[in-house]
PDB file of N, CA and C in Angstrom:
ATOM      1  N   UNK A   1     128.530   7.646 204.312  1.00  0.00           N
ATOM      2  CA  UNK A   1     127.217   7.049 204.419  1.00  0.00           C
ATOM      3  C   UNK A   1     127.259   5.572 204.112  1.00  0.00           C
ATOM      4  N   UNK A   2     127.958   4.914 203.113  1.00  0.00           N
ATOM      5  CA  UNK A   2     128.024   4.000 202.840  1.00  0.00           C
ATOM      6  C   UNK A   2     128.645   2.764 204.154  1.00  0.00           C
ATOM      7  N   UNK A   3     129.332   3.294 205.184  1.00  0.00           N
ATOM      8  CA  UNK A   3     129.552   2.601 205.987  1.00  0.00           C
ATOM      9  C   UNK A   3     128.320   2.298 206.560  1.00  0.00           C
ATOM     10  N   UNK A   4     127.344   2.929 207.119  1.00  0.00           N
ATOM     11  CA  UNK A   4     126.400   2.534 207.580  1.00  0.00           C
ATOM     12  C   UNK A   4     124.959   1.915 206.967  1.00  0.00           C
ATOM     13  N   UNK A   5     125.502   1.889 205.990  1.00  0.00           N
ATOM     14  CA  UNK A   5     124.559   0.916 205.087  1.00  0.00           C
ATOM     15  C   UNK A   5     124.612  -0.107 205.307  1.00  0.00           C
ATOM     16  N   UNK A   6     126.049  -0.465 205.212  1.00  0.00           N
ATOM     17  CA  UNK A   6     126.772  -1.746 205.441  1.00  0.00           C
ATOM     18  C   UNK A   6     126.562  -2.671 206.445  1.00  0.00           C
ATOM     19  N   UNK A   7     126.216  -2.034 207.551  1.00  0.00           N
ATOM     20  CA  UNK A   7     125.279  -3.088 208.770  1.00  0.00           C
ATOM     21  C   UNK A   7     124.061  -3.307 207.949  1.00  0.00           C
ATOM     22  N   UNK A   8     123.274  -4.798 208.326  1.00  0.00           N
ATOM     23  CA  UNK A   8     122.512  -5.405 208.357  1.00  0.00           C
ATOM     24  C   UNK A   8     121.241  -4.373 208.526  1.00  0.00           C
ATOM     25  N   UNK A   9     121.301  -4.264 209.699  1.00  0.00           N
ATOM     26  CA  UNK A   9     119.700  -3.644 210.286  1.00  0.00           C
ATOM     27  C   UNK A   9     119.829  -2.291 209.505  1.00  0.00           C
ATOM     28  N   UNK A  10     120.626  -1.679 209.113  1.00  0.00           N
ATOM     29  CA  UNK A  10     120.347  -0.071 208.966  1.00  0.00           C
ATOM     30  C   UNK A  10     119.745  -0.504 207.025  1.00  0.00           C
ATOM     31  N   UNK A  11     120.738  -0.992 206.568  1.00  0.00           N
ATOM     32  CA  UNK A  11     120.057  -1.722 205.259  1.00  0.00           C
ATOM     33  C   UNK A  11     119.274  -1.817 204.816  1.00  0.00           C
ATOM     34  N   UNK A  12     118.780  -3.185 206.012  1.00  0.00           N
ATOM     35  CA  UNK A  12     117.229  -3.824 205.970  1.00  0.00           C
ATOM     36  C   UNK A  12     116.134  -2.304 205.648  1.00  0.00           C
ATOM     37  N   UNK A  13     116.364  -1.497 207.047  1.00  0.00           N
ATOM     38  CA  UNK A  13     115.341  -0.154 207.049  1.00  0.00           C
ATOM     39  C   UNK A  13     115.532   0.791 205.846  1.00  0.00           C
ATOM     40  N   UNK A  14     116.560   1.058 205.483  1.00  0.00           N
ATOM     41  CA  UNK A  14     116.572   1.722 204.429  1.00  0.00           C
ATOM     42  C   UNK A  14     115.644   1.248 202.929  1.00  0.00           C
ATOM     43  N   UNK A  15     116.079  -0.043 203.234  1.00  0.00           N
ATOM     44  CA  UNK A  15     114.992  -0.603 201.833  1.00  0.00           C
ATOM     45  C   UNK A  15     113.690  -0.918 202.482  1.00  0.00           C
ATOM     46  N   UNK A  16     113.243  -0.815 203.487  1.00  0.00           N
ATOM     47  CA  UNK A  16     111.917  -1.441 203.762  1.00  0.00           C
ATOM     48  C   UNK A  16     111.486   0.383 203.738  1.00  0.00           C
ATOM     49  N   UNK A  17     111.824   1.109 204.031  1.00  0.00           N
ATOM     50  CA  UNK A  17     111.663   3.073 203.932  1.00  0.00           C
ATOM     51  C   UNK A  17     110.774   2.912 202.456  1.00  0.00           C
ATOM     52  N   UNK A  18     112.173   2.687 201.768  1.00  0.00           N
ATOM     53  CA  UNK A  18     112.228   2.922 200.473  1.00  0.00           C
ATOM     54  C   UNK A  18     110.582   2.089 200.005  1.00  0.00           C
ATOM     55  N   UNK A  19     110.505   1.111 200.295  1.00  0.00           N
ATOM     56  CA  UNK A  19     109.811  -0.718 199.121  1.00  0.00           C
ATOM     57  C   UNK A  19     108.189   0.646 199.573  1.00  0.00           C
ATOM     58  N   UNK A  20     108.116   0.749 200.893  1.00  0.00           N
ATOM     59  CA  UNK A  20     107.133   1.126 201.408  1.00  0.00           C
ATOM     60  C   UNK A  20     106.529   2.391 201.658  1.00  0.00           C
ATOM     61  N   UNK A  21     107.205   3.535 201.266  1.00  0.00           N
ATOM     62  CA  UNK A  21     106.920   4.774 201.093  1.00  0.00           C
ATOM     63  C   UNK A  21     107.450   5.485 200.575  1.00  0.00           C
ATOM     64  N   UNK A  22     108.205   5.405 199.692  1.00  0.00           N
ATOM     65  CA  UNK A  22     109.443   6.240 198.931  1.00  0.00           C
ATOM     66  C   UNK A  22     108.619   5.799 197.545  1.00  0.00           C
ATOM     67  N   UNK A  23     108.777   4.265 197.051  1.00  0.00           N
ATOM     68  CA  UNK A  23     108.745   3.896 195.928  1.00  0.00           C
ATOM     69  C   UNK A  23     107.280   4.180 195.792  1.00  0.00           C
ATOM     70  N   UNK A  24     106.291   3.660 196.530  1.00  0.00           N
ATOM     71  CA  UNK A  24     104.673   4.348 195.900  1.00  0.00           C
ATOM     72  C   UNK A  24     104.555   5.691 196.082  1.00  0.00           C
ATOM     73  N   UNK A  25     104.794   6.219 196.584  1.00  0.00           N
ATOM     74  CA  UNK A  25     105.043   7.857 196.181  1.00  0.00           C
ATOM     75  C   UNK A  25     105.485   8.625 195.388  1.00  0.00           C
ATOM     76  N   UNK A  26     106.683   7.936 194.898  1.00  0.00           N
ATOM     77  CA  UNK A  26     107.305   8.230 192.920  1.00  0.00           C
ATOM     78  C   UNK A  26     106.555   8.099 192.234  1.00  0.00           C
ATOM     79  N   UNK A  27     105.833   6.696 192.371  1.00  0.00           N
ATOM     80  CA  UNK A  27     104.703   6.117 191.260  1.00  0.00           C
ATOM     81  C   UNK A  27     103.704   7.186 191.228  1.00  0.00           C
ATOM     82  N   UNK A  28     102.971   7.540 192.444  1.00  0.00           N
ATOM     83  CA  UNK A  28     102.323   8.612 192.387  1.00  0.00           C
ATOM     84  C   UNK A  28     102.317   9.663 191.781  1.00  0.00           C
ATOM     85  N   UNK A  29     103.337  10.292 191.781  1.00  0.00           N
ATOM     86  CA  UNK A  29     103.809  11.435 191.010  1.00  0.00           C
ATOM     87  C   UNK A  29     103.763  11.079 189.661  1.00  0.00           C
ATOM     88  N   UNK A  30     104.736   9.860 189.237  1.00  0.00           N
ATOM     89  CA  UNK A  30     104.770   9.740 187.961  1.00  0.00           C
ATOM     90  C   UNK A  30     103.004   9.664 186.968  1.00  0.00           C
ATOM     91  N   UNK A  31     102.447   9.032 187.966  1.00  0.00           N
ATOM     92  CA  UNK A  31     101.005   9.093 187.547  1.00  0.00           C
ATOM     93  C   UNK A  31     100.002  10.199 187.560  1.00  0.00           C
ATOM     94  N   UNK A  32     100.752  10.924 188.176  1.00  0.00           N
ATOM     95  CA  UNK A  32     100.013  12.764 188.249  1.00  0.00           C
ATOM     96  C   UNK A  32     100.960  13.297 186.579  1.00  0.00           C
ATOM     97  N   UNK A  33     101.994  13.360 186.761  1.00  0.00           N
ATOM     98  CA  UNK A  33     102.705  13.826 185.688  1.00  0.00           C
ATOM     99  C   UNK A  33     102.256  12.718 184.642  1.00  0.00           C
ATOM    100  N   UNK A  34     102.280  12.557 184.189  1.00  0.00           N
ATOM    101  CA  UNK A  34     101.859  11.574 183.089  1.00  0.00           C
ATOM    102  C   UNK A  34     100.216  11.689 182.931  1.00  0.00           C
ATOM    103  N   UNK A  35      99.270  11.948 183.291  1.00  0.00           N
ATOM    104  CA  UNK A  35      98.069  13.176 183.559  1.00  0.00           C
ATOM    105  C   UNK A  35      97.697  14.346 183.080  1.00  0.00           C
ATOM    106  N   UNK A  36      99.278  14.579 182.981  1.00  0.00           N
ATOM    107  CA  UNK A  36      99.273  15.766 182.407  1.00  0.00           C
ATOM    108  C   UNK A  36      99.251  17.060 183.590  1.00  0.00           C
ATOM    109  N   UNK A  37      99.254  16.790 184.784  1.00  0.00           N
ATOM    110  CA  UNK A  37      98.944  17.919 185.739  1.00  0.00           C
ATOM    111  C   UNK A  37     100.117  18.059 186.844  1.00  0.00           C
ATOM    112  N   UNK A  38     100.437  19.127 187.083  1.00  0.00           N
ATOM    113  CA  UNK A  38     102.400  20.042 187.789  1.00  0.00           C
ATOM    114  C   UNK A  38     101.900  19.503 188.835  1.00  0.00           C
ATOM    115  N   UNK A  39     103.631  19.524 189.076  1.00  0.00           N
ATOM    116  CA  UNK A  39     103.678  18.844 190.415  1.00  0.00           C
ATOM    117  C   UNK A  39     103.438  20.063 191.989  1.00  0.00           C
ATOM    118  N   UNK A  40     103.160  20.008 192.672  1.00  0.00           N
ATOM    119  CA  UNK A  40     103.110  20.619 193.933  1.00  0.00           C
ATOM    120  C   UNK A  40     104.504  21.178 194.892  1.00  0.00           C
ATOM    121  N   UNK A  41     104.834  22.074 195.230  1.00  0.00           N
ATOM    122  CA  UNK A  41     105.767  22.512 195.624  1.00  0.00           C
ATOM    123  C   UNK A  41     106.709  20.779 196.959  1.00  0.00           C
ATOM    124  N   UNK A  42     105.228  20.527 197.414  1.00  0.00           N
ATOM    125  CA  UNK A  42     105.459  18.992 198.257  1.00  0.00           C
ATOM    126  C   UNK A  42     106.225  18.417 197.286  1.00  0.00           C
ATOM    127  N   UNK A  43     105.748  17.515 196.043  1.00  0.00           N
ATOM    128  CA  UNK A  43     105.778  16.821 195.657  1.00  0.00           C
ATOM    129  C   UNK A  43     107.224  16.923 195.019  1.00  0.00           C
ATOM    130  N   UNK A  44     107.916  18.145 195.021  1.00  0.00           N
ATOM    131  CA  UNK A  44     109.428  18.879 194.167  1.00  0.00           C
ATOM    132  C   UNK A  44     110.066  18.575 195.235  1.00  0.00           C
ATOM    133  N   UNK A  45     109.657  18.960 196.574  1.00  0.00           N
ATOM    134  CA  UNK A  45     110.231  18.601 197.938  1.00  0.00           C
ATOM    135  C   UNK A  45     111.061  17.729 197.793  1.00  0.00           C
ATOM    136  N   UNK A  46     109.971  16.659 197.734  1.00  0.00           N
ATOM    137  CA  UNK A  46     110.423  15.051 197.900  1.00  0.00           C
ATOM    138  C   UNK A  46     111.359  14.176 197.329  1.00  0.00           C
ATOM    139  N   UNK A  47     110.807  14.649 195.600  1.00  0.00           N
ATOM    140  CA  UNK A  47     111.735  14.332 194.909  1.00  0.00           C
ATOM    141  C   UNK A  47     113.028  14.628 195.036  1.00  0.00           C
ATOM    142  N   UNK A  48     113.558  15.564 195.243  1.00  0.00           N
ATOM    143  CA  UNK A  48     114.557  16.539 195.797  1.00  0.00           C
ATOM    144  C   UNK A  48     115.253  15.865 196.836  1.00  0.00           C
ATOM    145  N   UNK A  49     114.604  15.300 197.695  1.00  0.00           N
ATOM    146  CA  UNK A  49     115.183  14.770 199.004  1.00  0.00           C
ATOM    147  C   UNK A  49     115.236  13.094 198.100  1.00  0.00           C
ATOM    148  N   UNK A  50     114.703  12.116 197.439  1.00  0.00           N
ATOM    149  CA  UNK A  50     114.982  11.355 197.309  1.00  0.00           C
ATOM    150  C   UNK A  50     116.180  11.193 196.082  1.00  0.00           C
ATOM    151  N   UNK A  51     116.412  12.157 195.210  1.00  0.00           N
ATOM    152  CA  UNK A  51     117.043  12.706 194.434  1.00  0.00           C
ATOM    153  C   UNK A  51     118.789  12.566 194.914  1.00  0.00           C
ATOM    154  N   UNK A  52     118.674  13.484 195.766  1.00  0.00           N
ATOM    155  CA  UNK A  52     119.892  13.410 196.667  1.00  0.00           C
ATOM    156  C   UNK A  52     120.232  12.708 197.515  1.00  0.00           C
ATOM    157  N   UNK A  53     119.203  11.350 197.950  1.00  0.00           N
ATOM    158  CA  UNK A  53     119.358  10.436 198.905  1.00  0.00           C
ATOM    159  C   UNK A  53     120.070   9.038 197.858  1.00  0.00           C
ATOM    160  N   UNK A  54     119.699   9.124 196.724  1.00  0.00           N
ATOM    161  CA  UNK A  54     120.563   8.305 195.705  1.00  0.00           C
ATOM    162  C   UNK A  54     121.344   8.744 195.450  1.00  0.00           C
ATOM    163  N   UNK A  55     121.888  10.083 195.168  1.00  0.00           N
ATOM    164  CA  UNK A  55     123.090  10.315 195.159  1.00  0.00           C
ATOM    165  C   UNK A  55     124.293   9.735 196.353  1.00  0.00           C
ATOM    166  N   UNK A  56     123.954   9.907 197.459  1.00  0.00           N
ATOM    167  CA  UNK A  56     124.702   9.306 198.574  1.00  0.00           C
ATOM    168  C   UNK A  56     124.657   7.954 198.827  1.00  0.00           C
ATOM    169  N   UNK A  57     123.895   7.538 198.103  1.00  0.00           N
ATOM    170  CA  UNK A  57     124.089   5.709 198.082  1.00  0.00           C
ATOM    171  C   UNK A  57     125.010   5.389 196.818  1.00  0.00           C
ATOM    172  N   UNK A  58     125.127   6.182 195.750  1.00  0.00           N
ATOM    173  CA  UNK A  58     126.031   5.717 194.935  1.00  0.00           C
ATOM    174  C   UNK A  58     126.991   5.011 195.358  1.00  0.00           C
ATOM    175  N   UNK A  59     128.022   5.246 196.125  1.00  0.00           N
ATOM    176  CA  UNK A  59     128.967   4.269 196.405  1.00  0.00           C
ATOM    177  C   UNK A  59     128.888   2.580 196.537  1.00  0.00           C
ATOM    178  N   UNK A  60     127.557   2.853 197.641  1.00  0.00           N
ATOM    179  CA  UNK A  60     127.039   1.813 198.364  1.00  0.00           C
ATOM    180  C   UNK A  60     126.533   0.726 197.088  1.00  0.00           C
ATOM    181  N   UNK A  61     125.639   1.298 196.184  1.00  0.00           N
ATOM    182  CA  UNK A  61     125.466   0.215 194.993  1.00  0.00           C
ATOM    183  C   UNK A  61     126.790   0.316 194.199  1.00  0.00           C
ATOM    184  N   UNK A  62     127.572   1.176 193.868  1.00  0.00           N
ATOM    185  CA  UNK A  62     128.328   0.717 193.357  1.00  0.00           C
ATOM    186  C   UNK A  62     129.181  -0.429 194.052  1.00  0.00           C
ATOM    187  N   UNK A  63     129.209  -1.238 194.970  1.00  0.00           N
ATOM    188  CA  UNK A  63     130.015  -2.001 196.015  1.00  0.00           C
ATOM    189  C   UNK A  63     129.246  -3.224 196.057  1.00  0.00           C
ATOM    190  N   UNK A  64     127.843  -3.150 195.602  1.00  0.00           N
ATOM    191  CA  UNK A  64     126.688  -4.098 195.849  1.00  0.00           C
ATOM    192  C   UNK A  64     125.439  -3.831 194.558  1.00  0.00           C
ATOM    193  N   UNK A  65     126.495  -4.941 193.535  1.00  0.00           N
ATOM    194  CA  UNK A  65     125.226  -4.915 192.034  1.00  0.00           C
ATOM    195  C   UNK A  65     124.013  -5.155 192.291  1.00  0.00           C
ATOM    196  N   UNK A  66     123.636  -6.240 193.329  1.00  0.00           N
ATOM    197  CA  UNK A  66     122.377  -6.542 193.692  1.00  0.00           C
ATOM    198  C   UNK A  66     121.304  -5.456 193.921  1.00  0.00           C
ATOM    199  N   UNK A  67     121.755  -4.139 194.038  1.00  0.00           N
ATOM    200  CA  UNK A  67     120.998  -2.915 194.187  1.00  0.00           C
ATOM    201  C   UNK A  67     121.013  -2.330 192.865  1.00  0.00           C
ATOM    202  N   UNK A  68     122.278  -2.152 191.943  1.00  0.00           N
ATOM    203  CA  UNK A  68     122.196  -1.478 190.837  1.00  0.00           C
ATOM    204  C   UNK A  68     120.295  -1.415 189.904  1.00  0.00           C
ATOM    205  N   UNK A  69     120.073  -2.647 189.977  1.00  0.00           N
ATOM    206  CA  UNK A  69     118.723  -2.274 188.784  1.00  0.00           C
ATOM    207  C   UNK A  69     117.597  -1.436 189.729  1.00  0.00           C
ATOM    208  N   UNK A  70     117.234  -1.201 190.764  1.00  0.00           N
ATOM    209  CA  UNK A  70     116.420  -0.675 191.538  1.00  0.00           C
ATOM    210  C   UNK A  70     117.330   1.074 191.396  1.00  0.00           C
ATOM    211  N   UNK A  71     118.439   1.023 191.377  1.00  0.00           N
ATOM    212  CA  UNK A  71     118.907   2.332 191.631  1.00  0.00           C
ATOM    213  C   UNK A  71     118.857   3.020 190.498  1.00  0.00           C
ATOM    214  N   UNK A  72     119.205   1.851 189.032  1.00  0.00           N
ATOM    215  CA  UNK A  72     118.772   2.439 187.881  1.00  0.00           C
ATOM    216  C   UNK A  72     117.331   2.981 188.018  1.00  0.00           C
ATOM    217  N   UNK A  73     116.599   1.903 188.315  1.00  0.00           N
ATOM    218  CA  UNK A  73     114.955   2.399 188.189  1.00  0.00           C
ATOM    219  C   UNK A  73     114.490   3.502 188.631  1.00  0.00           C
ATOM    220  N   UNK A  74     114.708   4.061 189.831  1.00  0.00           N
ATOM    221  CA  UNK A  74     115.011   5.097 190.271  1.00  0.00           C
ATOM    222  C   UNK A  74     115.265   6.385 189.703  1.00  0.00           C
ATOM    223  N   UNK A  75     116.773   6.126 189.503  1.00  0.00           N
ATOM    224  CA  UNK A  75     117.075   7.520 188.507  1.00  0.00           C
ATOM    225  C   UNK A  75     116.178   7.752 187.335  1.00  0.00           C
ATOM    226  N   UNK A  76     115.793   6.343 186.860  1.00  0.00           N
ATOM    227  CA  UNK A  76     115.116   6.444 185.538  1.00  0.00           C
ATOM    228  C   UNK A  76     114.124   6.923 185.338  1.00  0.00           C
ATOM    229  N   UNK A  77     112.921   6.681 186.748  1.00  0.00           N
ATOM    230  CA  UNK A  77     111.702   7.511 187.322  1.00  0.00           C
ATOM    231  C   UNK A  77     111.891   8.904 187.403  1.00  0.00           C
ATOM    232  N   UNK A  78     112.988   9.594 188.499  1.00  0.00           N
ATOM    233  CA  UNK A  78     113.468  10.471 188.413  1.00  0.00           C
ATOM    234  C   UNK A  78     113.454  11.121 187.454  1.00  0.00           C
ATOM    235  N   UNK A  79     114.712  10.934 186.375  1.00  0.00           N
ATOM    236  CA  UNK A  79     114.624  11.658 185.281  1.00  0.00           C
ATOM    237  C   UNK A  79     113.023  11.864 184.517  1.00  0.00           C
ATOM    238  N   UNK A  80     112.541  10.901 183.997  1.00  0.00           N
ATOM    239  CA  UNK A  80     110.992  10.710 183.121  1.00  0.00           C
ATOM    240  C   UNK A  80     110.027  11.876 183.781  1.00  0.00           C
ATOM    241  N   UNK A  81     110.304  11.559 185.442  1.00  0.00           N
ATOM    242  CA  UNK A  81     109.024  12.950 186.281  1.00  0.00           C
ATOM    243  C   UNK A  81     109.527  13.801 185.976  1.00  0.00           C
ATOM    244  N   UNK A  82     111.025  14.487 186.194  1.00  0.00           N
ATOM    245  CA  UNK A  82     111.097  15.908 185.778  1.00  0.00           C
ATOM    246  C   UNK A  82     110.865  16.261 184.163  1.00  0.00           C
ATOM    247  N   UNK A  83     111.120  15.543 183.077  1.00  0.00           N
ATOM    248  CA  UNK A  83     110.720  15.851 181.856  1.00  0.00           C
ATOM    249  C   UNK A  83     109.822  15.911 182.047  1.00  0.00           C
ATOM    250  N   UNK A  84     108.490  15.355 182.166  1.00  0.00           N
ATOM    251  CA  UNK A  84     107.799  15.286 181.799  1.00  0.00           C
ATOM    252  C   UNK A  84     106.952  16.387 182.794  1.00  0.00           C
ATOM    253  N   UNK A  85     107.052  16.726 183.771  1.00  0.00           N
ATOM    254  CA  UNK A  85     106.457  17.750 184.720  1.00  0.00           C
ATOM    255  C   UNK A  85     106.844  19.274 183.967  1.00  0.00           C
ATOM    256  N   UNK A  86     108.049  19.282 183.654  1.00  0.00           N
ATOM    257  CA  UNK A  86     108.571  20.133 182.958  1.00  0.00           C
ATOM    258  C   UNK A  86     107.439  20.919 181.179  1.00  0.00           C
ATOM    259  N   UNK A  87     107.237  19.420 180.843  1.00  0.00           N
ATOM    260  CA  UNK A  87     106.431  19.408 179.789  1.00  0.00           C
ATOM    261  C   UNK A  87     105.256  20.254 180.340  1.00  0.00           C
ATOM    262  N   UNK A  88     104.821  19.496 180.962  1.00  0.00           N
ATOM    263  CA  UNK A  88     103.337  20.011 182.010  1.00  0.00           C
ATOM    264  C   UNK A  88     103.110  21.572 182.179  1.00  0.00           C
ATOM    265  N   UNK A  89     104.126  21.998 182.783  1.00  0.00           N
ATOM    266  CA  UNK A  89     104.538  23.316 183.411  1.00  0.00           C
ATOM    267  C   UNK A  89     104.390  23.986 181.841  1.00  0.00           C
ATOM    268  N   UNK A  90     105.164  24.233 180.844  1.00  0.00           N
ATOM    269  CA  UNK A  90     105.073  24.774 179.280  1.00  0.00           C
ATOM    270  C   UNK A  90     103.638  25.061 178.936  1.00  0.00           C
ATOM    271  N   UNK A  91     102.853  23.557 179.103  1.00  0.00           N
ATOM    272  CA  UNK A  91     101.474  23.440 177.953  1.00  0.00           C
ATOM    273  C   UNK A  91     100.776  24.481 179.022  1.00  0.00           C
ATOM    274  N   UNK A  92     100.556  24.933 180.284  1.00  0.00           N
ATOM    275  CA  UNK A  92     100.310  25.281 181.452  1.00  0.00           C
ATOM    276  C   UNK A  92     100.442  26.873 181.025  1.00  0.00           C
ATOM    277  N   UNK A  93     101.656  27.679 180.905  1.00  0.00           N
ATOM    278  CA  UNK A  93     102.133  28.781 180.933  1.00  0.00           C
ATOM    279  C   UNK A  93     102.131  28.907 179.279  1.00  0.00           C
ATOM    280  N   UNK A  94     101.503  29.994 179.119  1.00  0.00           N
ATOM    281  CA  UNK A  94     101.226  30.647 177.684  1.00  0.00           C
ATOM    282  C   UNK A  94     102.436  31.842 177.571  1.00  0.00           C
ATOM    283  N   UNK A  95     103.575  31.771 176.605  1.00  0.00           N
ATOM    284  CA  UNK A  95     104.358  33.173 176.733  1.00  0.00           C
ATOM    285  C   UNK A  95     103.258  34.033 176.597  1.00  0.00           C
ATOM    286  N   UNK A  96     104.109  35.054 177.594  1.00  0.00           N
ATOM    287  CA  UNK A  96     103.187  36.905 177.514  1.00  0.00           C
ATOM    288  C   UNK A  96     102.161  36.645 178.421  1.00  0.00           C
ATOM    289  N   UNK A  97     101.622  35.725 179.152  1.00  0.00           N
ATOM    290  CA  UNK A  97     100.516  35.797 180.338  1.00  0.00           C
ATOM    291  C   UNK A  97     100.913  35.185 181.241  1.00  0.00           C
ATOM    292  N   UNK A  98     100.312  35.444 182.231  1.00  0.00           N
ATOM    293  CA  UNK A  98     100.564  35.120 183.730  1.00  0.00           C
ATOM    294  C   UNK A  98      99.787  33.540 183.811  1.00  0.00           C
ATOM    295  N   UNK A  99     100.945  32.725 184.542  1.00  0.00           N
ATOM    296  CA  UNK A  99     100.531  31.448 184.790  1.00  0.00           C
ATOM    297  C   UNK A  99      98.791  31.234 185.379  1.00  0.00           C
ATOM    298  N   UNK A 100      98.292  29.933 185.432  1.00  0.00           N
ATOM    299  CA  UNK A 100      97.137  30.349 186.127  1.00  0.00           C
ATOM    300  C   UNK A 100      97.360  29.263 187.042  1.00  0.00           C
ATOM    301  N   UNK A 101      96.315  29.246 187.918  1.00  0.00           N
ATOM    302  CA  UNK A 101      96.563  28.728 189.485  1.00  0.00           C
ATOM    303  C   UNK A 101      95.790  27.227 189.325  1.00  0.00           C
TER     304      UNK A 101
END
């Protein structure tokens, strides 16, 4: 994957993806979770797919620091939504009763 990063134009789109619908859509979440209210089977989707879409750029920032603090930020979002959704999900589910909807 990292080869094709490496052109110009595929780059450019990947971060203009990202600046413009990837990154306010994390925020989103993070601002639902932080609310206090679970995330949506969508919303696990996504993460999931953007989750693993940094994983396959690893190389690529590792080759190009100029990306590292955005990729940190990232993971760092990452990680914070699942704790904290996680949290959510607990205060949510009472042991011995059935979740509620």
């Amino acid at each position: 994957m990292s080869t094709g990063l490496e052109q110009a134009g595929v780059l450019a789109v990947v971060m203009q993806r990202f600046e413009k619908q990837r990154l306010p859509r994390i925020l989103d979440i993070k601002a639902l979770v932080d609310r206090g209210e679970t995330l949506s089977n969508l919303d696990i989707e996504f993460l999931e797919e953007v989750f693993e879409d940094t994983q396959d750029y690893q190389p690529f920032v590792d080759k190009h620091p100029e990306f590292q603090q955005l990729y940190a930020r990232v993971a760092h979002l990452y990680n914070e939504i699942a704790s904290e959704a996680l949290d959510n999900e607990k205060q949510i589910h009472i042991p011995g009763q059935p979740a509620s909807s």
